[in-house]
N, C-alpha and C. Protein backbone atom coordinates (compact mmCIF):
# COMPACT_ATOMS: atom_id res chain seq x y z
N UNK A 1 355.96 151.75 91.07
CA UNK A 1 357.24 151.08 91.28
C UNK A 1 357.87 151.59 92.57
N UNK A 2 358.19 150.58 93.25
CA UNK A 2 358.99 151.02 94.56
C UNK A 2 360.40 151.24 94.57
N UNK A 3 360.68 152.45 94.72
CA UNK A 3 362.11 153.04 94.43
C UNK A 3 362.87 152.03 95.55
N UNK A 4 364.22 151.92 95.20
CA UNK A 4 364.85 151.03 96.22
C UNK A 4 366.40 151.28 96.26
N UNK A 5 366.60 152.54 95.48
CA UNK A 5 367.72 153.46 95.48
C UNK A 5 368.10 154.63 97.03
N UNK A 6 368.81 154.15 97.74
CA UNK A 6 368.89 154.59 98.98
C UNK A 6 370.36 154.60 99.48
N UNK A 7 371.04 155.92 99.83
CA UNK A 7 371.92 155.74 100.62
C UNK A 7 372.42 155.45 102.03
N UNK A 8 373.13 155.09 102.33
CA UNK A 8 373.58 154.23 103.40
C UNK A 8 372.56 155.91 104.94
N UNK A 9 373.12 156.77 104.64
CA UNK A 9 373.04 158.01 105.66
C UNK A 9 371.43 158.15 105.71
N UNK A 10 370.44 157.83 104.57
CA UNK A 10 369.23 157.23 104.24
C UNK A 10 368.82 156.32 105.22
N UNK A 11 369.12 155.35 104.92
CA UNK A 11 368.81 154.37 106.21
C UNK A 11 369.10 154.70 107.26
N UNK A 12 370.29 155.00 107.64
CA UNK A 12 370.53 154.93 109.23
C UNK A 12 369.54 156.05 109.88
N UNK A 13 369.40 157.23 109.01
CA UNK A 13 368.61 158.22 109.59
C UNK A 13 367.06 158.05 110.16
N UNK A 14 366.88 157.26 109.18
CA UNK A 14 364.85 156.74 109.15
C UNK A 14 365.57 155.52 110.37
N UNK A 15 366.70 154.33 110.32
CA UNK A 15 365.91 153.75 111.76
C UNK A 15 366.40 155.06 113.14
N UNK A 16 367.53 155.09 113.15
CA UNK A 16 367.47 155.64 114.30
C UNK A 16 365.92 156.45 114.69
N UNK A 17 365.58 157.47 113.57
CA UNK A 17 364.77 158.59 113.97
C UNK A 17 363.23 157.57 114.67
N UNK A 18 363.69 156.54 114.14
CA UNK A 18 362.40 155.60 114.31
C UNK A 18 362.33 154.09 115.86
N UNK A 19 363.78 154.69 116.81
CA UNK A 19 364.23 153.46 117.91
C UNK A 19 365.11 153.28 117.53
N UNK A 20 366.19 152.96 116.89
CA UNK A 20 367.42 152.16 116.66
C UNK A 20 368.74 153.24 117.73
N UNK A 21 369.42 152.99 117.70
CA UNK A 21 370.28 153.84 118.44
C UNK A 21 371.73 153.13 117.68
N UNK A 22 372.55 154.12 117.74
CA UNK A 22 373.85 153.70 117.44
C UNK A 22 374.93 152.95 118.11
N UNK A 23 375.64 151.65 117.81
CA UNK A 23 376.14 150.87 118.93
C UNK A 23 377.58 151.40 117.96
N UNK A 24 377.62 151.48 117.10
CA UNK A 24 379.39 151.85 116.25
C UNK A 24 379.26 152.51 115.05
N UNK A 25 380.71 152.73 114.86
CA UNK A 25 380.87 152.92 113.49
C UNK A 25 382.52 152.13 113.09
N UNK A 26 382.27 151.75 112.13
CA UNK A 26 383.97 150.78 111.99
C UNK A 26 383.62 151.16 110.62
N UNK A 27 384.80 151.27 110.20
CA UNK A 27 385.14 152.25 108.70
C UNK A 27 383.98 152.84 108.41
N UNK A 28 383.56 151.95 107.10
CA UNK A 28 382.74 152.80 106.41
C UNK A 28 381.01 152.16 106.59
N UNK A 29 381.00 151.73 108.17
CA UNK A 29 379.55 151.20 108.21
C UNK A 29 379.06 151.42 109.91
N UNK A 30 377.89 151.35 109.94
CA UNK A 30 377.25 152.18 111.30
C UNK A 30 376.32 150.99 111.92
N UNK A 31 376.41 150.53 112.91
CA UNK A 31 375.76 149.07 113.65
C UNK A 31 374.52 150.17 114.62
N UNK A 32 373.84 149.90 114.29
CA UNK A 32 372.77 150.15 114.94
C UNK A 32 371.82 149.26 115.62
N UNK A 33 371.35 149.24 116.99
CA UNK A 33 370.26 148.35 117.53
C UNK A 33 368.97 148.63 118.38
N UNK A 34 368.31 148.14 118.64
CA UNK A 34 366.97 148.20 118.59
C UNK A 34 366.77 146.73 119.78
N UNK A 35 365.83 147.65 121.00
CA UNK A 35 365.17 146.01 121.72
C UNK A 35 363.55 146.59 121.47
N UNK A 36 362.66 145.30 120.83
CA UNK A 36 361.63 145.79 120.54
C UNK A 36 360.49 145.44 122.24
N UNK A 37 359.33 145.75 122.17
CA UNK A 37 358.14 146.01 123.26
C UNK A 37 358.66 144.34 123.55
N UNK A 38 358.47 143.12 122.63
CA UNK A 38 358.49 142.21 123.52
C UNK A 38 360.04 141.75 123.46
N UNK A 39 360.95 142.27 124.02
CA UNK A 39 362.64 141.86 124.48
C UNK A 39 363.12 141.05 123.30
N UNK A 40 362.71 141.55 122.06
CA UNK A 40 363.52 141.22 121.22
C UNK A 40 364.95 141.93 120.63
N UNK A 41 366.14 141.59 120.44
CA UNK A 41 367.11 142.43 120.20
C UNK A 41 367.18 142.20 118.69
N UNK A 42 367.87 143.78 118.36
CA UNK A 42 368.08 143.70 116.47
C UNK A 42 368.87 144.24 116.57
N UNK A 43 369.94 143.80 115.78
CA UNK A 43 371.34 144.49 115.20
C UNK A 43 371.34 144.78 113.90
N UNK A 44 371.43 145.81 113.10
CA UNK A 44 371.43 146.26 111.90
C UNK A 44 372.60 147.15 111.43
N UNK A 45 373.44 146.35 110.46
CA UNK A 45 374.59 146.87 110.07
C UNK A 45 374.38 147.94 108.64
N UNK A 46 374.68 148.84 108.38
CA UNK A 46 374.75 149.74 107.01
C UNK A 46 375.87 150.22 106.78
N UNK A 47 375.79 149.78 105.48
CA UNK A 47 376.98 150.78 104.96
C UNK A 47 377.19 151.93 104.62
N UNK A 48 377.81 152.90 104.52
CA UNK A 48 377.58 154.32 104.50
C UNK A 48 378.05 154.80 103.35
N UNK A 49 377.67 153.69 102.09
CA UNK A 49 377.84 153.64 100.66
C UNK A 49 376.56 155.15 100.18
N UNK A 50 376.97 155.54 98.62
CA UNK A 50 376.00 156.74 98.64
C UNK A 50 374.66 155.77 98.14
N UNK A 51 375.19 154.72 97.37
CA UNK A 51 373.81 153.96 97.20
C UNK A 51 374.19 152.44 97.17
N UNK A 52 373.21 151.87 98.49
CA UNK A 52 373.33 150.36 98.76
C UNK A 52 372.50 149.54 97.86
N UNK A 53 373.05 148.42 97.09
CA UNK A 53 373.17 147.22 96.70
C UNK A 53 371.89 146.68 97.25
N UNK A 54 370.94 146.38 96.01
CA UNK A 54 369.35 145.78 96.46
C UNK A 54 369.49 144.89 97.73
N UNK A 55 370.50 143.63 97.15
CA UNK A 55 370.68 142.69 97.66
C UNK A 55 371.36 143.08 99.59
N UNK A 56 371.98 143.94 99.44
CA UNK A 56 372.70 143.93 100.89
C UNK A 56 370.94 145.00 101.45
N UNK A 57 370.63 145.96 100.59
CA UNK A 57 369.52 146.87 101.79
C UNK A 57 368.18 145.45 101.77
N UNK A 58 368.16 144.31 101.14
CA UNK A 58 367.04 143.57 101.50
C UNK A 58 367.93 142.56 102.63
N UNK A 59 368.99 142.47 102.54
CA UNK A 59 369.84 141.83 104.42
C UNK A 59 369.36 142.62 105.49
N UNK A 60 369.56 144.12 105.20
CA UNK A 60 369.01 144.77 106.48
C UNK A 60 367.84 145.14 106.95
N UNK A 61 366.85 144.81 105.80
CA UNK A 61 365.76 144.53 105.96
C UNK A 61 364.97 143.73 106.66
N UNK A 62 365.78 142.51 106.22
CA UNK A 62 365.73 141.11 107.40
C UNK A 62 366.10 141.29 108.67
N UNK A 63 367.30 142.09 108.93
CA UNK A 63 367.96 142.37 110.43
C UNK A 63 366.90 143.02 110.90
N UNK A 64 366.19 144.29 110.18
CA UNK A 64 365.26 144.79 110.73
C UNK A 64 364.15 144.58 111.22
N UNK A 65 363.97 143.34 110.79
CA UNK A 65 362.56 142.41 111.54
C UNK A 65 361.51 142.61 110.24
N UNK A 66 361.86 143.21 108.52
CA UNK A 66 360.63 143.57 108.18
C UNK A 66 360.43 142.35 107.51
N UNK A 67 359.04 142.11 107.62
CA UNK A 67 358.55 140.78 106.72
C UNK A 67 358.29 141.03 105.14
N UNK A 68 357.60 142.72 104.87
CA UNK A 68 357.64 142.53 103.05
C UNK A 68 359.06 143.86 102.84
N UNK A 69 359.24 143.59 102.36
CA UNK A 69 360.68 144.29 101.73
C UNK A 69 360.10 145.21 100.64
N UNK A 70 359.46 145.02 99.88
CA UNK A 70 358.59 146.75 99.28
C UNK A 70 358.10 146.76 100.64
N UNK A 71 357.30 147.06 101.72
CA UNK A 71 356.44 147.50 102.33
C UNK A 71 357.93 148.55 102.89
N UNK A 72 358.97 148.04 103.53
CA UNK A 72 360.00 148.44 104.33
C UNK A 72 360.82 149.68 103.11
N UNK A 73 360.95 149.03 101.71
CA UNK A 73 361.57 150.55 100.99
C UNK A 73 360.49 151.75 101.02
N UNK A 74 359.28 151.42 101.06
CA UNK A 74 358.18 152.09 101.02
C UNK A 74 358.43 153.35 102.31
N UNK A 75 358.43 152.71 103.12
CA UNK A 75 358.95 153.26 104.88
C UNK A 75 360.36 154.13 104.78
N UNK A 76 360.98 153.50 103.98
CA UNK A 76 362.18 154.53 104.05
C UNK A 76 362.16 155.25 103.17
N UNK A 77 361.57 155.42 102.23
CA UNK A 77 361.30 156.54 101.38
C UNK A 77 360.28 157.31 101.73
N UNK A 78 359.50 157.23 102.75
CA UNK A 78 358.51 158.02 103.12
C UNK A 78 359.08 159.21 103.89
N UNK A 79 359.99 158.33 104.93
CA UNK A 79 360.59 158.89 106.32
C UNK A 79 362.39 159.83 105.87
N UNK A 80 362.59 159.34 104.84
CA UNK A 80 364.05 160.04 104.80
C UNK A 80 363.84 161.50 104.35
């Protein structure tokens, strides 16, 4: 079973540590972005909840460019 229990400080840590860089923080959420090898831009918003909502960490999943969503909780549970 792919754990999919993750806090917001969770995510942001695995993308940054992984390219993303920090563009803000506005209250309680951290915009992070990313231009990939071929000039693609990604904006990825998180919330800095202690644990994000399946439904909102599979949105940033999408922002993130990932195509399987277990493959991507997989990745952040490896890396956090």
């Amino acid at each position: 079973m792919v754990t999919r229990d993750f806090s917001g400080e969770d995510v942001v840590k695995v993308l940054y540590d992984h390219g993303y860089r920090i563009e803000s923080r506005t209250g309680s959420h951290v915009t992070l972005t990313e231009v990939t090898d071929d000039g693609e831009f990604r904006r990825v918003t998180v919330p800095m909840h202690d644990s994000i909502h399946v439904g909102t960490l599979r949105d940033i999943a999408n922002d993130a460019g990932a195509k399987d969503f277990d493959a991507f909780c997989r990745w952040i549970d490896r890396n956090r």
